[in-house]
Protein backbone atom coordinates (compact mmCIF):
# COMPACT_ATOMS: atom_id res chain seq x y z
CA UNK A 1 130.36 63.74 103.82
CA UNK A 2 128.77 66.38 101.04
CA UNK A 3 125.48 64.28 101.17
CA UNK A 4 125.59 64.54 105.18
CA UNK A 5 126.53 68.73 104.58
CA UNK A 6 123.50 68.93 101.42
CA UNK A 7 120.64 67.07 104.44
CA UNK A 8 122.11 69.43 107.21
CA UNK A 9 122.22 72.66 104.96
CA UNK A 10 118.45 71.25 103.68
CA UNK A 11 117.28 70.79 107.77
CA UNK A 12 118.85 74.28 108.15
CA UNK A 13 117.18 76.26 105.23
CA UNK A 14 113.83 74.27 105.98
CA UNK A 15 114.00 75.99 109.49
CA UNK A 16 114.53 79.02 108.22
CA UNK A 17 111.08 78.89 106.25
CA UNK A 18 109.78 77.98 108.87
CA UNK A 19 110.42 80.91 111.01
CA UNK A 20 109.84 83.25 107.96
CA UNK A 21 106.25 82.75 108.30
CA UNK A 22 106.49 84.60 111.99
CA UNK A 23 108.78 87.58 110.00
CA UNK A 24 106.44 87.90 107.39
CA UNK A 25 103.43 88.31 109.19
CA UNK A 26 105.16 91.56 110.49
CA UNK A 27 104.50 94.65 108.13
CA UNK A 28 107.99 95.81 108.18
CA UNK A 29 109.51 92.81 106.22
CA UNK A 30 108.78 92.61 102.80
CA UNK A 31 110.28 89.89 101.10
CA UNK A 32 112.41 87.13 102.18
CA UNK A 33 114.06 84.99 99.07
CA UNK A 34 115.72 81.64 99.54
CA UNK A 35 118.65 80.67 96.97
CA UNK A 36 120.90 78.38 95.98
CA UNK A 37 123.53 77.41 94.07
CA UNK A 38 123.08 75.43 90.77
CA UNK A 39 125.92 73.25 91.70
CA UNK A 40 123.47 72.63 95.11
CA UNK A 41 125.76 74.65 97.36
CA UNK A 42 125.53 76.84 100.48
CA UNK A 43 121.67 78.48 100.76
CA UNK A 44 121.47 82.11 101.61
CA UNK A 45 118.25 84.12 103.12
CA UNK A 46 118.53 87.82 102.30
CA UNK A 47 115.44 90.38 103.29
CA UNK A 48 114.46 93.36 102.69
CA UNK A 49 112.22 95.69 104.75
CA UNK A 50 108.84 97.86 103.61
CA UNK A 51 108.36 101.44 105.62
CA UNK A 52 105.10 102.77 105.69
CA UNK A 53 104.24 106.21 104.36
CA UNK A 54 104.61 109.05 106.74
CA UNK A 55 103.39 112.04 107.73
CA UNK A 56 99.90 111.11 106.47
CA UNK A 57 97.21 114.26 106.88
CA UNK A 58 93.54 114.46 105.74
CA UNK A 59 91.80 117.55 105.22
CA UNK A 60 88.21 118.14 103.94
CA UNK A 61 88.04 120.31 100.93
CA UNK A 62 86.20 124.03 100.83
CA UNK A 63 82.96 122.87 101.76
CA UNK A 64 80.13 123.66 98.64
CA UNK A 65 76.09 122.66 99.67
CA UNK A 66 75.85 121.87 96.15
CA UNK A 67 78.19 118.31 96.81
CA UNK A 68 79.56 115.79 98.93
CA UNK A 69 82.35 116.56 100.98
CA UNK A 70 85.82 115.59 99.48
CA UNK A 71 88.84 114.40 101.52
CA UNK A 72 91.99 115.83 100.51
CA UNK A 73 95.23 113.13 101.91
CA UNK A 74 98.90 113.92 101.43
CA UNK A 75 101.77 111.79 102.86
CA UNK A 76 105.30 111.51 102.70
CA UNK A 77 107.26 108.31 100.92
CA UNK A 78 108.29 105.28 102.34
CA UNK A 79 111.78 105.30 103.20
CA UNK A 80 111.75 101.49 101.21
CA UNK A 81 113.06 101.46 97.76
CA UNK A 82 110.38 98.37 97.26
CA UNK A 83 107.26 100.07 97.34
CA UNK A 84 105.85 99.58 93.87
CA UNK A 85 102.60 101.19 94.72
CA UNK A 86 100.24 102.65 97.61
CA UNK A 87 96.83 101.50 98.51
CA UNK A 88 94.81 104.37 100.34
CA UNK A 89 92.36 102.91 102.96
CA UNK A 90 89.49 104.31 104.60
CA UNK A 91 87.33 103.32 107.87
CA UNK A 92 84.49 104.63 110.12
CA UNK A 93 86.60 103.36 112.92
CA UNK A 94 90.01 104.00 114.15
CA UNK A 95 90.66 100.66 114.08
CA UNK A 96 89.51 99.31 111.45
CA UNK A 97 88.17 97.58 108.96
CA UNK A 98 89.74 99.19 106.44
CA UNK A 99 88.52 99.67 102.89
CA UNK A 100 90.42 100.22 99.87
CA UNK A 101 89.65 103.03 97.97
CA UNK A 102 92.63 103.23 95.31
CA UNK A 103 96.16 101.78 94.11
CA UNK A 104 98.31 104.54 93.48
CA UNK A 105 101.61 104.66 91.85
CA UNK A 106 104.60 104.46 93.94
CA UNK A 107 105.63 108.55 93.21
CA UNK A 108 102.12 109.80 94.01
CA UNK A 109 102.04 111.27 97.52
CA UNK A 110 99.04 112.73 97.44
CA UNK A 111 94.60 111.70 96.96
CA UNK A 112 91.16 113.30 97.05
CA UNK A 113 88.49 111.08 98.27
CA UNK A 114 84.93 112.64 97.17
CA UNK A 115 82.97 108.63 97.09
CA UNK A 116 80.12 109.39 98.81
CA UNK A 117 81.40 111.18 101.80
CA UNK A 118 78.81 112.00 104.32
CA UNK A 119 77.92 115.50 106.21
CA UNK A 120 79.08 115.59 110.64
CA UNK A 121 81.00 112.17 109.44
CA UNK A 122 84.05 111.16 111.01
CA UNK A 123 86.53 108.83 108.70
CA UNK A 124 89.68 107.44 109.43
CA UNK A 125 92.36 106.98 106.95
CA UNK A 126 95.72 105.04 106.24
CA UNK A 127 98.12 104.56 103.02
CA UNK A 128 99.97 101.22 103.17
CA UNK A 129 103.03 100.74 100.85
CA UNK A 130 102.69 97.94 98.88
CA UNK A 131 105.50 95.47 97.36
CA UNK A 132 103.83 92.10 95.86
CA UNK A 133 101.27 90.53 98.67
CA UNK A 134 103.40 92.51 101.49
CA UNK A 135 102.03 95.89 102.81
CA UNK A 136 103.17 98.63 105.49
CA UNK A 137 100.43 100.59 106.84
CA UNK A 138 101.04 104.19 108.15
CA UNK A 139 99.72 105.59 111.10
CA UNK A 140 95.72 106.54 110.78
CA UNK A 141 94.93 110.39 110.16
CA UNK A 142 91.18 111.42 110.75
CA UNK A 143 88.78 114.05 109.58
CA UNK A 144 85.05 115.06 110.27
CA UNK A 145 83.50 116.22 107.17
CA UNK A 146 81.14 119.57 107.73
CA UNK A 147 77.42 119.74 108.47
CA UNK A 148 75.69 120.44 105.50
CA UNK A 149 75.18 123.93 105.78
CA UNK A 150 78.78 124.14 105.63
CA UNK A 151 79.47 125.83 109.31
């Protein structure tokens, strides 16, 4: 009978994985971690979930003819206690693709972006909270950098 109850809770727990793969293509779950006993009792799955940032803005800094424009971002935290870092994206499209510009610490909520901004350019940004491989990207905030003449 425990043999019969060890293949069953095996069959269960191998379903289980199975079905993670759909959860963890989502960006809201983070981490799912399979146990079990030593004595090779019950199996538990436990998750967690990663929020994106909020709030996200982008601003372009006072404009000077003598430089590129700069990008000023500031968000709000995840609501996730997991987020051990945030990568800050940028795109020339709303929708992507997405380029990462920086890995920031987990308490920094803010970034200037001055890499070789252009003048009249529109850019689209995002900052996605980052546990391990798992991310949660915010909403996009854009900006359209001055002309050059700074008007």
């Amino acid at each position: 009978m425990r043999l019969h109850r060890h293949r069953l809770a095996t069959a269960v727990v191998a379903a289980l994985m199975a079905s993670a793969a759909t959860w963890l293509a989502g960006p809201q779950l983070a981490q799912a971690l399979f146990s079990a006993t030593a004595t090779g009792g019950p199996q538990t799955l436990a998750s967690s979930t990663l929020a994106p940032a909020t709030g996200l803005s982008a601003s372009q800094l006072e404009c000077h003819k003598s430089k590129s424009p700069e990008v000023a971002l500031k968000w709000s935290a995840s609501g996730s206690e997991y987020v051990s870092s945030y990568a800050v994206e940028r795109a020339a499209a709303k929708s992507g693709p997405f380029t990462t510009l920086a890995t920031v610490q987990a308490t920094q909520r803010s970034y200037t972006d001055g890499a070789s901004l252009g003048y009249s350019t529109t850019y689209y940004y995002r900052v996605s909270a980052v546990l391990d491989s798992w991310t949660a990207p915010s909403a996009t905030a854009s900006v359209t950098t001055s002309s050059k003449s700074c008007q």
